[in-house]
N, C-alpha and C. Protein backbone atom coordinates (compact mmCIF):
# COMPACT_ATOMS: atom_id res chain seq x y z
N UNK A 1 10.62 -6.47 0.84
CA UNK A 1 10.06 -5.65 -0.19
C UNK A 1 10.70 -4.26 -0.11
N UNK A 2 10.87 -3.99 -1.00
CA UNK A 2 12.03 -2.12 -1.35
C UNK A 2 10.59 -1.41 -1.80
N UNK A 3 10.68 -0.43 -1.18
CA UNK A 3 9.41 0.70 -1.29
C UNK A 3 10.01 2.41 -1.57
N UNK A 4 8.72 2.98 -2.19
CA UNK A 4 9.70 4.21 -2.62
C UNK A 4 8.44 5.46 -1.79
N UNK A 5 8.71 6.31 -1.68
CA UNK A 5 7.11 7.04 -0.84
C UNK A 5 7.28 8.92 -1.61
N UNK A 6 6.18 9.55 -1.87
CA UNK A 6 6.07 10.78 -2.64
C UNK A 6 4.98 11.07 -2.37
N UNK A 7 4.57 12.30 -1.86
CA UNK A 7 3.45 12.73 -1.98
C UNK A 7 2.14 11.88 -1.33
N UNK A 8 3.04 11.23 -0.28
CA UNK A 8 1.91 10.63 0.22
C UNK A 8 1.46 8.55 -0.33
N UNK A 9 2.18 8.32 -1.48
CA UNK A 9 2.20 7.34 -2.14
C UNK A 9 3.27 6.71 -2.23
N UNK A 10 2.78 5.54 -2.01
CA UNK A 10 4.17 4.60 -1.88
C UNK A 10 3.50 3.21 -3.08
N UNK A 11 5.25 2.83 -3.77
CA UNK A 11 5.73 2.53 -4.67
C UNK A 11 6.20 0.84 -4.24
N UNK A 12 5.89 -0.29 -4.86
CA UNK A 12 7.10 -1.41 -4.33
C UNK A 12 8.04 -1.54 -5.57
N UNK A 13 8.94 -1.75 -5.08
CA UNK A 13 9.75 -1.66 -6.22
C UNK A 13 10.83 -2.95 -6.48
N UNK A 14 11.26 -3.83 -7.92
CA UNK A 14 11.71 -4.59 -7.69
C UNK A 14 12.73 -4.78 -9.12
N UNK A 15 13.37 -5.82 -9.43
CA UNK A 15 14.58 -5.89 -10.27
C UNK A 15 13.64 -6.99 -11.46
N UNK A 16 14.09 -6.39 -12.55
CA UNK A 16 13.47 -7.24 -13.31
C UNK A 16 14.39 -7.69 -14.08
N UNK A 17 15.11 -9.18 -13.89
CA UNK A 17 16.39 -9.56 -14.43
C UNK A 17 16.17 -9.47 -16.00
N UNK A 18 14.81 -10.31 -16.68
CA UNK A 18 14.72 -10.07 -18.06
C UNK A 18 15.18 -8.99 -19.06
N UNK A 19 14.76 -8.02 -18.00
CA UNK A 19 14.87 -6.53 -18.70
C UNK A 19 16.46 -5.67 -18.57
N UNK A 20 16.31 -6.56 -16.99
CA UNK A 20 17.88 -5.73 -16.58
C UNK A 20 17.43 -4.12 -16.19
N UNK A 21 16.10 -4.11 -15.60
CA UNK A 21 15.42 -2.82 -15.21
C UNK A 21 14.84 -2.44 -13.79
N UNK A 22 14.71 -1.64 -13.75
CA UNK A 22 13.95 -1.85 -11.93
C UNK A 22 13.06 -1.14 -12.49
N UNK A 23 11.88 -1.59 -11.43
CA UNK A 23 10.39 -1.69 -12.04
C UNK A 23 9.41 -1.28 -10.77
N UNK A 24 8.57 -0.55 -10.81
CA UNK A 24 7.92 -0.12 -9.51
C UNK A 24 6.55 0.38 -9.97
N UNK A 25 5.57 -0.12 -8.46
CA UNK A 25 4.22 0.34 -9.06
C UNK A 25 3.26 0.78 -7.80
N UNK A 26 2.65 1.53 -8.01
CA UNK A 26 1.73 2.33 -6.72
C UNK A 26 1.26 0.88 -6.01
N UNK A 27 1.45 1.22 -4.91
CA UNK A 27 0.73 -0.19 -4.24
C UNK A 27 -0.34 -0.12 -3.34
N UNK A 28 -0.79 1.64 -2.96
CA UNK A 28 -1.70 1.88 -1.65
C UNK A 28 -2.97 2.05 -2.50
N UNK A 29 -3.22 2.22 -3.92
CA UNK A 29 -4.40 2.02 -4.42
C UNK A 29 -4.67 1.49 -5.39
N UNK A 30 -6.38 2.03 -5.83
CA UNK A 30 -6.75 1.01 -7.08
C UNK A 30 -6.69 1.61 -8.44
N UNK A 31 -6.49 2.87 -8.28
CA UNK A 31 -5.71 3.01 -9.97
C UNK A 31 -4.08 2.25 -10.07
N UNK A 32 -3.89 2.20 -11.16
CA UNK A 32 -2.81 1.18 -11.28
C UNK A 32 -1.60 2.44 -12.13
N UNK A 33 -0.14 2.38 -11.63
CA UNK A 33 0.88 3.50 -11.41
C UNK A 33 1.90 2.88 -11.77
N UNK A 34 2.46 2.66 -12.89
CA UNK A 34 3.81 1.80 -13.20
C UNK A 34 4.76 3.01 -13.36
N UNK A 35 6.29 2.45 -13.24
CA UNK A 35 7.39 3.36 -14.16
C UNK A 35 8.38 2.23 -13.83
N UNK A 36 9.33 2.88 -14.56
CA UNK A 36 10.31 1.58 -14.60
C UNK A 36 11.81 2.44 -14.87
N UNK A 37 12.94 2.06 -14.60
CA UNK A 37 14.59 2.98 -14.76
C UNK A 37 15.27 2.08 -15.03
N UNK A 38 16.42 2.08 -15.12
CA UNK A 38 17.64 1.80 -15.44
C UNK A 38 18.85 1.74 -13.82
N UNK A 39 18.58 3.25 -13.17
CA UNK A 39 19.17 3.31 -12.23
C UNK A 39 17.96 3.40 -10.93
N UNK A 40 18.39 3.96 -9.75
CA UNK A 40 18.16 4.20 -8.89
C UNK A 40 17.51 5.45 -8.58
N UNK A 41 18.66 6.18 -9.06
CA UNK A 41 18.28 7.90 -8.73
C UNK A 41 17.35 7.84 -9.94
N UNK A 42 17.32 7.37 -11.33
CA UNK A 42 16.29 7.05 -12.43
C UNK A 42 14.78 7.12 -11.80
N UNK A 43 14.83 6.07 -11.05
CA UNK A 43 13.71 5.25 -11.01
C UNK A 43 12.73 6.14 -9.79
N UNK A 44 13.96 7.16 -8.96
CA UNK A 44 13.14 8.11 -8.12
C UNK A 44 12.40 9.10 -8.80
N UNK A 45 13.25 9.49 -9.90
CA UNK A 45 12.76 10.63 -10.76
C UNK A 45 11.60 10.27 -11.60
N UNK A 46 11.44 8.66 -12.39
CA UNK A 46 10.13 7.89 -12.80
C UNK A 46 9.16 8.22 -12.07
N UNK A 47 9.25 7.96 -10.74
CA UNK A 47 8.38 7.35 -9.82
C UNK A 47 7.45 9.21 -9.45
N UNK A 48 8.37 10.16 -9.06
CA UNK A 48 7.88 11.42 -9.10
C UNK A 48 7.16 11.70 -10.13
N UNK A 49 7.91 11.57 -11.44
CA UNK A 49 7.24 12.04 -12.41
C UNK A 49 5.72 11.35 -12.68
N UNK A 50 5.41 9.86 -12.78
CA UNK A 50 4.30 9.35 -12.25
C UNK A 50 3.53 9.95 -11.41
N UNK A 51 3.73 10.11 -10.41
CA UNK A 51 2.95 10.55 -9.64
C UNK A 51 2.08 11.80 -10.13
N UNK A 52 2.79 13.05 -10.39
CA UNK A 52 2.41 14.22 -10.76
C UNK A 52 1.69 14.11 -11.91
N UNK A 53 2.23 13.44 -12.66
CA UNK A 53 1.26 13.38 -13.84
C UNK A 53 -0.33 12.41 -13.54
N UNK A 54 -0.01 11.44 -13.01
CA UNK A 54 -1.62 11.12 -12.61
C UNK A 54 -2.26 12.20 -11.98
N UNK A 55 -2.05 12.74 -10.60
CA UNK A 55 -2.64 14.05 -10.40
C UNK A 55 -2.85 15.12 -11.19
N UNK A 56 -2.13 15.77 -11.94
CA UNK A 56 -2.46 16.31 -12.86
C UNK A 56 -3.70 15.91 -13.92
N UNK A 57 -3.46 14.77 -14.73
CA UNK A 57 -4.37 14.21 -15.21
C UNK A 57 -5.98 14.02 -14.47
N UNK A 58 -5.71 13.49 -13.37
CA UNK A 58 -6.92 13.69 -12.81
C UNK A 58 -7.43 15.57 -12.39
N UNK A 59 -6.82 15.90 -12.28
CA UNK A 59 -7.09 17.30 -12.15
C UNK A 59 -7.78 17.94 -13.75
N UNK A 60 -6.94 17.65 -14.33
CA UNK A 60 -7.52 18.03 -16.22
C UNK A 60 -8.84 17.33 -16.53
N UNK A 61 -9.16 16.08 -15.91
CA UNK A 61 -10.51 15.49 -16.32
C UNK A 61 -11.74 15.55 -15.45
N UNK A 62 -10.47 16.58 -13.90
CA UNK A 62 -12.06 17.19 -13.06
C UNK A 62 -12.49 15.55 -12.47
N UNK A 63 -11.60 14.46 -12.25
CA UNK A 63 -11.60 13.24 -11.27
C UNK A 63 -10.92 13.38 -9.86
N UNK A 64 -11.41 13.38 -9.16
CA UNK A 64 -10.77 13.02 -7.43
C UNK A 64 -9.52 11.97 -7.79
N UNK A 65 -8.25 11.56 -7.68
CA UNK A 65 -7.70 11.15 -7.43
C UNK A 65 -7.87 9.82 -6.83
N UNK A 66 -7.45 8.68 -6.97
CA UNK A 66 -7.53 7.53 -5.76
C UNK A 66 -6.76 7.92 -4.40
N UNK A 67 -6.91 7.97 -3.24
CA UNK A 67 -6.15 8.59 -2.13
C UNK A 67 -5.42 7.31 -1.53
N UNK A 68 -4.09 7.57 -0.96
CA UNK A 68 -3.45 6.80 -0.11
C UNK A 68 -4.67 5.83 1.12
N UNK A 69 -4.37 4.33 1.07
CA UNK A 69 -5.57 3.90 2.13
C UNK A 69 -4.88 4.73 3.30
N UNK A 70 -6.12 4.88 3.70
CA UNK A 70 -5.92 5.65 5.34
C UNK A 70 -5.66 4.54 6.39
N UNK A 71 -6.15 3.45 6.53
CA UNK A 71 -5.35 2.65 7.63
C UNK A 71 -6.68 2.00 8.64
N UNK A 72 -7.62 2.83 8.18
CA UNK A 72 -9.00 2.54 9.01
C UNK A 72 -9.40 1.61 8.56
N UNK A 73 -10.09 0.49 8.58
CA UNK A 73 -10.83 -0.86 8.34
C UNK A 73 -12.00 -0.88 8.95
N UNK A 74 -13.19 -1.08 8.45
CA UNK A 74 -14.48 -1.12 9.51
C UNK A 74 -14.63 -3.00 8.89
N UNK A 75 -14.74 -4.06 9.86
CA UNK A 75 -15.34 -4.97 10.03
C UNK A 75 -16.45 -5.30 10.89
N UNK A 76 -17.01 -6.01 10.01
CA UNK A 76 -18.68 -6.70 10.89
C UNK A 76 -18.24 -7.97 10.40
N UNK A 77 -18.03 -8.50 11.93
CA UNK A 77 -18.21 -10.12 12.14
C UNK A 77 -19.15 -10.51 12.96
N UNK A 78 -19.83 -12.00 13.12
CA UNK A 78 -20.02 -12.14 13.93
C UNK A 78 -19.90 -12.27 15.74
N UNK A 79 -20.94 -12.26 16.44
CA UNK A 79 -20.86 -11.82 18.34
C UNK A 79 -19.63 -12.72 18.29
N UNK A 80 -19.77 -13.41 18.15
CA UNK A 80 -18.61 -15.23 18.66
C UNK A 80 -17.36 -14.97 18.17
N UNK A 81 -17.25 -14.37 16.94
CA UNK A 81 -15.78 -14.30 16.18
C UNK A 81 -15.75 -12.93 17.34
N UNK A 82 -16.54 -12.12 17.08
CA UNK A 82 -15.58 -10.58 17.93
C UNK A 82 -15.27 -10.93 19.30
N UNK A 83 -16.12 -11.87 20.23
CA UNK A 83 -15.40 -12.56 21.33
C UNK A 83 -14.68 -13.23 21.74
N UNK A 84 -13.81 -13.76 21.10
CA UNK A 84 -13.05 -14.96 20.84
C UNK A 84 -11.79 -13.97 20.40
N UNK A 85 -11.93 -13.05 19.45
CA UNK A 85 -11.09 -12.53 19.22
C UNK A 85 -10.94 -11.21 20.45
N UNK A 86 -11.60 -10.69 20.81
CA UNK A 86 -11.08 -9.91 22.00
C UNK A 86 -10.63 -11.00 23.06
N UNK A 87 -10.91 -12.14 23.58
CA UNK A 87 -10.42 -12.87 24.59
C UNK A 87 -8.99 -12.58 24.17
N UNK A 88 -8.78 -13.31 22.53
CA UNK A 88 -7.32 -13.97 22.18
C UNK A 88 -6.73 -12.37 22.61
N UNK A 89 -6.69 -11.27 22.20
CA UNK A 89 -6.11 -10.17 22.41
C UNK A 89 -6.07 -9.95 23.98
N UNK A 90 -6.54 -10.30 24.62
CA UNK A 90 -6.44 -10.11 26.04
C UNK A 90 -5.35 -11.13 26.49
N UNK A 91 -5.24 -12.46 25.94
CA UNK A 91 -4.39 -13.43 26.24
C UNK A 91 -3.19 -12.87 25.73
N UNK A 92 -3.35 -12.08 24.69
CA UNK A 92 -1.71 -11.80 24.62
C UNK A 92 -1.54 -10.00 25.02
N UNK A 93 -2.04 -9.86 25.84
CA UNK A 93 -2.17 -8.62 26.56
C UNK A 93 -1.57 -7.34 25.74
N UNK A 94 -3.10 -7.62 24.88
CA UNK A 94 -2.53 -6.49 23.67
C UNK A 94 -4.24 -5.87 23.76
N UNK A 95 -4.38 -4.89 22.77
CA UNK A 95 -5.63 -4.25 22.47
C UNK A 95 -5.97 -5.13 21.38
N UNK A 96 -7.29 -5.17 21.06
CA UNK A 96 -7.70 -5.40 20.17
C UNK A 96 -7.57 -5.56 19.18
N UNK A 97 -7.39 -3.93 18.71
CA UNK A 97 -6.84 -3.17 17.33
C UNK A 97 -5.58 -4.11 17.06
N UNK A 98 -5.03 -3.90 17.89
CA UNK A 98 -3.37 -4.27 17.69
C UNK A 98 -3.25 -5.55 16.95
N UNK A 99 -3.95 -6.37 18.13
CA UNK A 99 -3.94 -8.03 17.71
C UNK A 99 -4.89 -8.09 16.34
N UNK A 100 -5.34 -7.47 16.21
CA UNK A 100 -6.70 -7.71 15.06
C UNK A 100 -5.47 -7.08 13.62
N UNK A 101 -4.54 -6.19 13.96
CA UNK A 101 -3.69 -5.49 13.13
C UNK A 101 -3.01 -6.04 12.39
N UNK A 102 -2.39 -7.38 14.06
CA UNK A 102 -0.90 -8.43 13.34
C UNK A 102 -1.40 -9.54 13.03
N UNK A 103 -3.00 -10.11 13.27
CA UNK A 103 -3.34 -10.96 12.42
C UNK A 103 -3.88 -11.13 11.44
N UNK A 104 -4.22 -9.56 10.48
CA UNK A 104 -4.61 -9.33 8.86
C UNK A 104 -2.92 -9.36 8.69
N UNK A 105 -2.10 -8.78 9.60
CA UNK A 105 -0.44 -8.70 8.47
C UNK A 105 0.08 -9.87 8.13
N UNK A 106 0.05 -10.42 9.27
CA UNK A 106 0.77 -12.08 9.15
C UNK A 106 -0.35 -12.90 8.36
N UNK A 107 -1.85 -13.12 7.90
CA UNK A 107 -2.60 -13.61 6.88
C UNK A 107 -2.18 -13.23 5.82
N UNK A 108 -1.88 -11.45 5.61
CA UNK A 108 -1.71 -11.13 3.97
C UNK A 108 -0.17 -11.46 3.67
N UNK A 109 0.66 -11.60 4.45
CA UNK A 109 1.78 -11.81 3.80
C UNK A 109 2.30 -13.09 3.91
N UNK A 110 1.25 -14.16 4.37
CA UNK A 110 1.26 -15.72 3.98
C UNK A 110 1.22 -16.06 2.75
């Protein structure tokens, strides 16, 4: 995956043969952030200009912004799943966090 980052926000970005365009869209939240170029250096200058103008916009309508996810996750599982899963993290002589980290990455990008 090709990613673009500004202000804190990052972009995936990809080729859209139909169009013959490259095409990119906010990916760290839930407002939704398109732009699209021709070139490269284009598609940096899209992607800025996007950006600023949603902030802005949200600034003119007096809305908070959607913010970059911060990275924190709070889960509640059950005693048995959180033990089982701290064992497995101990078996692979990792922390918790860690192992609990690379097995949401390797699920979401199945």
């Amino acid at each position: 995956m090709n990613t673009m980052t500004y202000r804190g926000y990052t972009a995936n970005v990809e080729f859209d043969d139909r169009d013959n365009i490259l095409v990119g869209r906010v990916i760290d939240i839930t407002d939704v952030i398109g732009f699209h170029a021709d070139t490269v250096a284009d598609l940096r200058t899209a992607f800025e200009e996007a950006i600023d103008d949603y902030l802005e916009t949200c600034a003119k309508l007096e809305q908070s912004p959607n913010k970059p996810f911060s990275g924190k996750l709070m889960l509640r599982v059950p005693p048995e799943v959180h033990g089982a899963a701290l064992a497995a993290a101990k078996r692979a002589g990792t922390s918790l966090n860690k192992w609990a980290a690379k097995a949401l990455k390797e699920a979401a990008h199945s």
